[in-house]
N, C-alpha and C. Protein backbone atom coordinates (compact mmCIF):
# COMPACT_ATOMS: atom_id res chain seq x y z
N UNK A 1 5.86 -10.67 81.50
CA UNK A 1 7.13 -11.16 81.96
C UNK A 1 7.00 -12.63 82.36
N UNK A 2 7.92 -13.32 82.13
CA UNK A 2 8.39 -15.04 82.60
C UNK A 2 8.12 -14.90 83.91
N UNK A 3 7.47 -16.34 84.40
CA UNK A 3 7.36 -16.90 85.61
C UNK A 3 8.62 -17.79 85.71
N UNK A 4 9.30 -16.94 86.95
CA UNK A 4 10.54 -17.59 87.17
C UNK A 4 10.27 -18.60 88.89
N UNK A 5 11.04 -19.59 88.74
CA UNK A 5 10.65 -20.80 89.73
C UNK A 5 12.27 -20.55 90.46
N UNK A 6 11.96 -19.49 91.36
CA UNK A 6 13.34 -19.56 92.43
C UNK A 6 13.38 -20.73 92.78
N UNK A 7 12.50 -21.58 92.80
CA UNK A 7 12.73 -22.94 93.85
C UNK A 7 13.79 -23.83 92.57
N UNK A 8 14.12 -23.58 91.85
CA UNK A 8 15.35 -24.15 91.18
C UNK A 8 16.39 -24.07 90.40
N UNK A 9 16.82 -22.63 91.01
CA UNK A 9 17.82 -22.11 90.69
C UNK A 9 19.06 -22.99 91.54
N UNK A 10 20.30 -22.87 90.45
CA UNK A 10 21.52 -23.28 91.08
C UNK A 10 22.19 -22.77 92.05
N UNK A 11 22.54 -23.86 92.74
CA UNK A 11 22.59 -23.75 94.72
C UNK A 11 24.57 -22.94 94.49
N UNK A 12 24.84 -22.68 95.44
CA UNK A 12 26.70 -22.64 95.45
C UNK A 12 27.41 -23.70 95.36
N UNK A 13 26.72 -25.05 95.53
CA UNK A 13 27.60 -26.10 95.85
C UNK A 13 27.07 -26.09 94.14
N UNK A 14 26.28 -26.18 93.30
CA UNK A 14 26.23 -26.51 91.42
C UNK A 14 27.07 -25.77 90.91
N UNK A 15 27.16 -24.37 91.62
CA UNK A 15 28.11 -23.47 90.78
C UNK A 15 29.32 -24.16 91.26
N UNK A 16 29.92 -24.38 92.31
CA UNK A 16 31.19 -25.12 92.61
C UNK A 16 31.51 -26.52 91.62
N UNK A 17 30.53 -27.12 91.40
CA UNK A 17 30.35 -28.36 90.57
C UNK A 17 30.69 -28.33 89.60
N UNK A 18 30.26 -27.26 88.76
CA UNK A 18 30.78 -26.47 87.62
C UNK A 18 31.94 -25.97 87.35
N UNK A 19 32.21 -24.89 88.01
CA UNK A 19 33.71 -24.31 87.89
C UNK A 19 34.21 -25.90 88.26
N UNK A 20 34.88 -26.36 89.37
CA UNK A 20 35.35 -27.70 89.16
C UNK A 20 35.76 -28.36 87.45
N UNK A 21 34.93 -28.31 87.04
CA UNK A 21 34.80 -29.30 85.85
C UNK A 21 35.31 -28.05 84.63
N UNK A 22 35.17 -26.79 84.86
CA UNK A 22 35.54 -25.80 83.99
C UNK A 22 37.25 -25.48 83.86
N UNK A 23 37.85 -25.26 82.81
CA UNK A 23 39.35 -25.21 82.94
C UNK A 23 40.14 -23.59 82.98
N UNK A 24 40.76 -24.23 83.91
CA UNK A 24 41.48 -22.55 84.44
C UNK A 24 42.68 -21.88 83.12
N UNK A 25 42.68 -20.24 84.02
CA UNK A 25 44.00 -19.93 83.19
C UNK A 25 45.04 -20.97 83.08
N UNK A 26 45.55 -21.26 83.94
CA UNK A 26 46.44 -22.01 84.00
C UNK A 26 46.36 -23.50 83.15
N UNK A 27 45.34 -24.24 83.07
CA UNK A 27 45.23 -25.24 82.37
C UNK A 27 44.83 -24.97 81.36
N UNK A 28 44.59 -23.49 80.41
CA UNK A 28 44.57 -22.94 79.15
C UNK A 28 45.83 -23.09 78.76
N UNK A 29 46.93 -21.90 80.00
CA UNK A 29 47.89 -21.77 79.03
C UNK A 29 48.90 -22.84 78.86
N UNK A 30 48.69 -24.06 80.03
CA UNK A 30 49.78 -25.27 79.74
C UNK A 30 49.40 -26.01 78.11
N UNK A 31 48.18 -26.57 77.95
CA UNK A 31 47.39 -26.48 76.62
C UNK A 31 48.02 -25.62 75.24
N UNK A 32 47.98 -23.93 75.73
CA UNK A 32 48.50 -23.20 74.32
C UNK A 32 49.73 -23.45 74.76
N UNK A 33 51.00 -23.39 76.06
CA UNK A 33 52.11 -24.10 75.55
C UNK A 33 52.22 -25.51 74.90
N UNK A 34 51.86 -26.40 74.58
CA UNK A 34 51.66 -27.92 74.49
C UNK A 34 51.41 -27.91 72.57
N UNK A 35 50.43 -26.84 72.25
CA UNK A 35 50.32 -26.73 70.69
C UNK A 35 51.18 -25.91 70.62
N UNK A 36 51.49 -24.91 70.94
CA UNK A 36 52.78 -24.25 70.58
C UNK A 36 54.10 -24.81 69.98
N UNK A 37 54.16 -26.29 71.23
CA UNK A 37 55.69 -26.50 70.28
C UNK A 37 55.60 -28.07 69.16
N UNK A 38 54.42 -28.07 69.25
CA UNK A 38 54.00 -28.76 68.42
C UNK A 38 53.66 -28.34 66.61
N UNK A 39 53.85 -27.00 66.86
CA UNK A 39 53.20 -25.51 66.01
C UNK A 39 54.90 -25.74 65.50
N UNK A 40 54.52 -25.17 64.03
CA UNK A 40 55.79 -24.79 63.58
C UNK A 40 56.12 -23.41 63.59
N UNK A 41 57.24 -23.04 63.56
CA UNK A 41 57.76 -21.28 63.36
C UNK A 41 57.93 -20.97 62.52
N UNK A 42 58.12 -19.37 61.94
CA UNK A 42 58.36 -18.87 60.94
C UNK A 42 60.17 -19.71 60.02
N UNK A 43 60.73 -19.33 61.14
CA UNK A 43 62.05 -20.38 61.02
C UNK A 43 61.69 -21.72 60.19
N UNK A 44 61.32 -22.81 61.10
CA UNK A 44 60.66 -23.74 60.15
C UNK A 44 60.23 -23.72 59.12
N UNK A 45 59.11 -22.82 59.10
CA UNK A 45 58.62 -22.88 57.81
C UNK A 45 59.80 -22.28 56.27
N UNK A 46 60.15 -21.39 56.75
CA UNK A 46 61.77 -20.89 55.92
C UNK A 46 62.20 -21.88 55.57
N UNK A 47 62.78 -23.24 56.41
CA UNK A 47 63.74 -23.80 56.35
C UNK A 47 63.32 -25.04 55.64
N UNK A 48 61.72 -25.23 55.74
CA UNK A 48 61.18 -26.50 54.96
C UNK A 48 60.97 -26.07 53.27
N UNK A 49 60.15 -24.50 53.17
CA UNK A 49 60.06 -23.87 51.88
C UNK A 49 61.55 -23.87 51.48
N UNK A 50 62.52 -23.69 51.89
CA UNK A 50 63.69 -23.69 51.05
C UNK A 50 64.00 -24.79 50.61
N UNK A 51 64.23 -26.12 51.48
CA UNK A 51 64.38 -27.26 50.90
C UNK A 51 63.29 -27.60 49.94
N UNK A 52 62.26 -27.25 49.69
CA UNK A 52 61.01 -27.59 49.06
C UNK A 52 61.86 -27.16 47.60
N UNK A 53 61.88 -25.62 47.49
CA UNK A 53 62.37 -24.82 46.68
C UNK A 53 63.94 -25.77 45.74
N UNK A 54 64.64 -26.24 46.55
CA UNK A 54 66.00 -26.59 46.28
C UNK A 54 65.21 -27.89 45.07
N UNK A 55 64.53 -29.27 45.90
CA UNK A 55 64.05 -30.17 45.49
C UNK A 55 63.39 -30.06 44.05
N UNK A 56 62.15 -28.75 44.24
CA UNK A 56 62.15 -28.39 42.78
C UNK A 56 62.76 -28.17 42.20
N UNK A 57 63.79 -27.25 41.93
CA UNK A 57 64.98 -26.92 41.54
C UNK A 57 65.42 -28.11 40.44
N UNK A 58 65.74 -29.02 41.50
CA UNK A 58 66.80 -30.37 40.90
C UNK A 58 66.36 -30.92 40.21
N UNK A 59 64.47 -31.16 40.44
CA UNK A 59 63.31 -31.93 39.52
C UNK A 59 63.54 -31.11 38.26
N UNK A 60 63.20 -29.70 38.34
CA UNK A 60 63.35 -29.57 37.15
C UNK A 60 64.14 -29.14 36.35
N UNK A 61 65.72 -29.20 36.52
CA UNK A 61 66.84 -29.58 36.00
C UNK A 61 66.81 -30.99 35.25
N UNK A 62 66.26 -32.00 36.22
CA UNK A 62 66.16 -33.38 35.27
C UNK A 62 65.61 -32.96 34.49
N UNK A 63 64.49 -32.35 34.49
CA UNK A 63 63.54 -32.57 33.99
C UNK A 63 63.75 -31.83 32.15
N UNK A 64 64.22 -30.38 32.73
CA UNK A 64 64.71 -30.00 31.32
C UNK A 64 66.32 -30.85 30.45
N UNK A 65 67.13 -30.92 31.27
CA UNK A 65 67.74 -32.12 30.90
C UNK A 65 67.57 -33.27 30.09
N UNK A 66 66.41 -34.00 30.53
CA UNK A 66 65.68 -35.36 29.95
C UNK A 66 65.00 -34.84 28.52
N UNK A 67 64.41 -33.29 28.52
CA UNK A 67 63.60 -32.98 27.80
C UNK A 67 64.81 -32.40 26.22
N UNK A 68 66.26 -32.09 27.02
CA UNK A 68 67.38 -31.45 26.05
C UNK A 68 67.57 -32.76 25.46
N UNK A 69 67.76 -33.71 26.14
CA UNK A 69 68.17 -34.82 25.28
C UNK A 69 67.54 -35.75 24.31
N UNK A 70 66.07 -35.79 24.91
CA UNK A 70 65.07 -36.24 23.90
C UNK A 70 65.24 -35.09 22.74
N UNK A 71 65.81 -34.39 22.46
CA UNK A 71 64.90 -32.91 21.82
C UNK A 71 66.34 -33.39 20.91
N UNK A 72 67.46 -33.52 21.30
CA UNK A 72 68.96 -33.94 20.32
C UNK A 72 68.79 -35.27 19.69
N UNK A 73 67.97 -36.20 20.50
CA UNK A 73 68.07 -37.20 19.35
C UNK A 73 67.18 -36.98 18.09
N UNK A 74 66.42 -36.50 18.99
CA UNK A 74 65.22 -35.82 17.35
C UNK A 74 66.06 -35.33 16.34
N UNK A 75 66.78 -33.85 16.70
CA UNK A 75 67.55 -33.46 15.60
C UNK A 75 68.55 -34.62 15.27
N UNK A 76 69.90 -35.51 15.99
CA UNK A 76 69.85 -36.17 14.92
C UNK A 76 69.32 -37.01 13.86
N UNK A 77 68.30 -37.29 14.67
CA UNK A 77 67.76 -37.84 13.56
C UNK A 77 66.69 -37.44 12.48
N UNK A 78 66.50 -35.90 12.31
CA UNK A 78 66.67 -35.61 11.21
C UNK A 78 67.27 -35.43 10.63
N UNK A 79 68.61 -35.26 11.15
CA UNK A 79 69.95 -34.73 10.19
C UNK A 79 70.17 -36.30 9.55
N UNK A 80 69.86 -37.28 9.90
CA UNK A 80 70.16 -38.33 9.14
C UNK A 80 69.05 -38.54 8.25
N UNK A 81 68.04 -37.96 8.15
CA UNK A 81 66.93 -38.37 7.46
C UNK A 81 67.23 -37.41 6.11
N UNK A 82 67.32 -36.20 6.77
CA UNK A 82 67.78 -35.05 5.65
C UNK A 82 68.62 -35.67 4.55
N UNK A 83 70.00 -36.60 5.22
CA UNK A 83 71.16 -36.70 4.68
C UNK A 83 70.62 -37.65 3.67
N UNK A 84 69.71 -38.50 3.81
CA UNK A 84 69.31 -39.78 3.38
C UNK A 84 68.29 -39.04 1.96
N UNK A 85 67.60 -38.32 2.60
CA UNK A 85 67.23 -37.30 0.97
C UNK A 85 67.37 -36.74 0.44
N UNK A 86 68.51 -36.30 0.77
CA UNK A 86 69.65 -35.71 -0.18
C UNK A 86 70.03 -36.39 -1.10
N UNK A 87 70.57 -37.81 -0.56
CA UNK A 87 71.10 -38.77 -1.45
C UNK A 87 70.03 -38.95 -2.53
N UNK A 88 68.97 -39.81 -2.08
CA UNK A 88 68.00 -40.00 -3.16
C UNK A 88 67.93 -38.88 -4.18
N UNK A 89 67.96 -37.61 -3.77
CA UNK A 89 67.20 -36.42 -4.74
C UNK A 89 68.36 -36.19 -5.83
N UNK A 90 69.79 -36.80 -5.08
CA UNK A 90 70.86 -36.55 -6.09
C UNK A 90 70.76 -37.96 -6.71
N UNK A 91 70.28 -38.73 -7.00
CA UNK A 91 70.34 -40.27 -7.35
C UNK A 91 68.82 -40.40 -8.46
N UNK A 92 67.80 -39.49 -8.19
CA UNK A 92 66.91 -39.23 -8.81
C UNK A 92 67.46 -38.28 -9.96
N UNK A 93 68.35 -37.39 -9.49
CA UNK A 93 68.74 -36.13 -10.74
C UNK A 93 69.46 -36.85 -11.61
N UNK A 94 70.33 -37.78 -10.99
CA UNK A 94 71.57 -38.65 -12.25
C UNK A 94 70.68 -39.45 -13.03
N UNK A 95 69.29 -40.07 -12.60
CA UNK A 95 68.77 -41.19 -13.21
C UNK A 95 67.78 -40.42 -13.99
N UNK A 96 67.54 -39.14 -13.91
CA UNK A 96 66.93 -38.10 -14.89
C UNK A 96 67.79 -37.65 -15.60
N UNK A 97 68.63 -37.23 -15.48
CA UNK A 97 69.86 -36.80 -16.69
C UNK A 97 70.12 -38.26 -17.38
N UNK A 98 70.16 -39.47 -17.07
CA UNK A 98 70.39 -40.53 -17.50
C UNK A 98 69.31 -41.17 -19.00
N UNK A 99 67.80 -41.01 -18.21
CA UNK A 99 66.94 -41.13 -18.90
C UNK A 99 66.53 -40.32 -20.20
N UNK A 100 66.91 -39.09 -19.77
CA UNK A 100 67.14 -38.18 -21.25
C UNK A 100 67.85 -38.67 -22.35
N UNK A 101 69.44 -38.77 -21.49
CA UNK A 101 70.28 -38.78 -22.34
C UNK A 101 69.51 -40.69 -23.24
N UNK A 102 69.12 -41.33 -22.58
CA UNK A 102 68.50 -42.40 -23.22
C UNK A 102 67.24 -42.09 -24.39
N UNK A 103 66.62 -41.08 -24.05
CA UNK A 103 65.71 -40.54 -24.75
C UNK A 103 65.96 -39.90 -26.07
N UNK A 104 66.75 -39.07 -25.58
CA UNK A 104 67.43 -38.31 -26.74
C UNK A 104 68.19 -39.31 -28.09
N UNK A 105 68.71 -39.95 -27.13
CA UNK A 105 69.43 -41.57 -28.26
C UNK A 105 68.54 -42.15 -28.69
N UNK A 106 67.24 -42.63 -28.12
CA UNK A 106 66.06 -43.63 -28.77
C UNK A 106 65.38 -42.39 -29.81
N UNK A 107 65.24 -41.54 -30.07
CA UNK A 107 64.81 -39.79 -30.69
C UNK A 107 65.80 -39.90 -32.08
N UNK A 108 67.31 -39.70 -31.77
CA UNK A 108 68.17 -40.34 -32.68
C UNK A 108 68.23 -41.01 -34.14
N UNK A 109 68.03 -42.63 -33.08
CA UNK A 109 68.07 -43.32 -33.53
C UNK A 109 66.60 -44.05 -34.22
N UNK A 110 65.24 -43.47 -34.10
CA UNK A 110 64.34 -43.46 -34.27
C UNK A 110 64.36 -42.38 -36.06
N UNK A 111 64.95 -41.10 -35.45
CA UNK A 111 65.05 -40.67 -36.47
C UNK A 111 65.93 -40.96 -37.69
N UNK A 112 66.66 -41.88 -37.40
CA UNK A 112 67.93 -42.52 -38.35
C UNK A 112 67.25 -43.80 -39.03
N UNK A 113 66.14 -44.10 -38.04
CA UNK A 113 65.03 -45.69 -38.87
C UNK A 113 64.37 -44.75 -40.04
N UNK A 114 63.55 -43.71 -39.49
CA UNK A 114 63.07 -43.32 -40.20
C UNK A 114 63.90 -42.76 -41.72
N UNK A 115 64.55 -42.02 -41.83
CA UNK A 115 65.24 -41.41 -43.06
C UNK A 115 66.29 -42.40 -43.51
N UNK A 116 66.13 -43.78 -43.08
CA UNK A 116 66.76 -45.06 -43.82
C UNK A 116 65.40 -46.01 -44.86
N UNK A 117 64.39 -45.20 -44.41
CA UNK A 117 63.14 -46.31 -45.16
C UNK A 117 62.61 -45.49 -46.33
């Protein structure tokens, strides 16, 4: 067993010294009132998550919004691109029916050199 030195153990006036400097119920619970209303409530918190909630909301309303309208100019402007190759493909078909009918005449008239010589 430990050799204990009664000759320096703490007197009543150290323990008094102590408690002194140690904090009471009372200066606990002024403390947990003091963070308390500094503390938010369930209330609060409701009332901040909802506005949180609303804010998103609106963001992403722009947000699909911005994204509907980018997304319409696209389509028109394929519908103008479409329209634009349309044209050509009908402008290609006339200048192919064209070229035949040129073909067919140089064919003709090739064959009309020939059975003249």
């Amino acid at each position: 067993m430990e050799n204990i030195d009664f000759n320096n153990l703490a007197t009543k006036d150290d323990i008094k010294a102590i408690r002194s400097e140690m904090a009471t119920k009372k200066d606990l619970k002024s403390e947990i009132g003091k963070v308390r209303q500094e503390m938010a409530t369930k209330q609060d918190l409701s009332r901040f998550f909802g506005k949180l909630d609303a804010k998103i909301d609106k963001i992403n309303d722009k947000l699909e919004n911005k994204i509907q309208e980018k997304f319409d100019q696209v389509l028109t402007s394929n519908d103008k691109q479409i329209k634009i190759l349309k044209e050509m493909r009908l402008e290609l078909a006339a200048h192919n029916a064209s070229y035949k009918r040129h073909d067919e005449k140089i064919d003709d008239i090739e064959k009309d050199i020939e059975d003249h010589e």
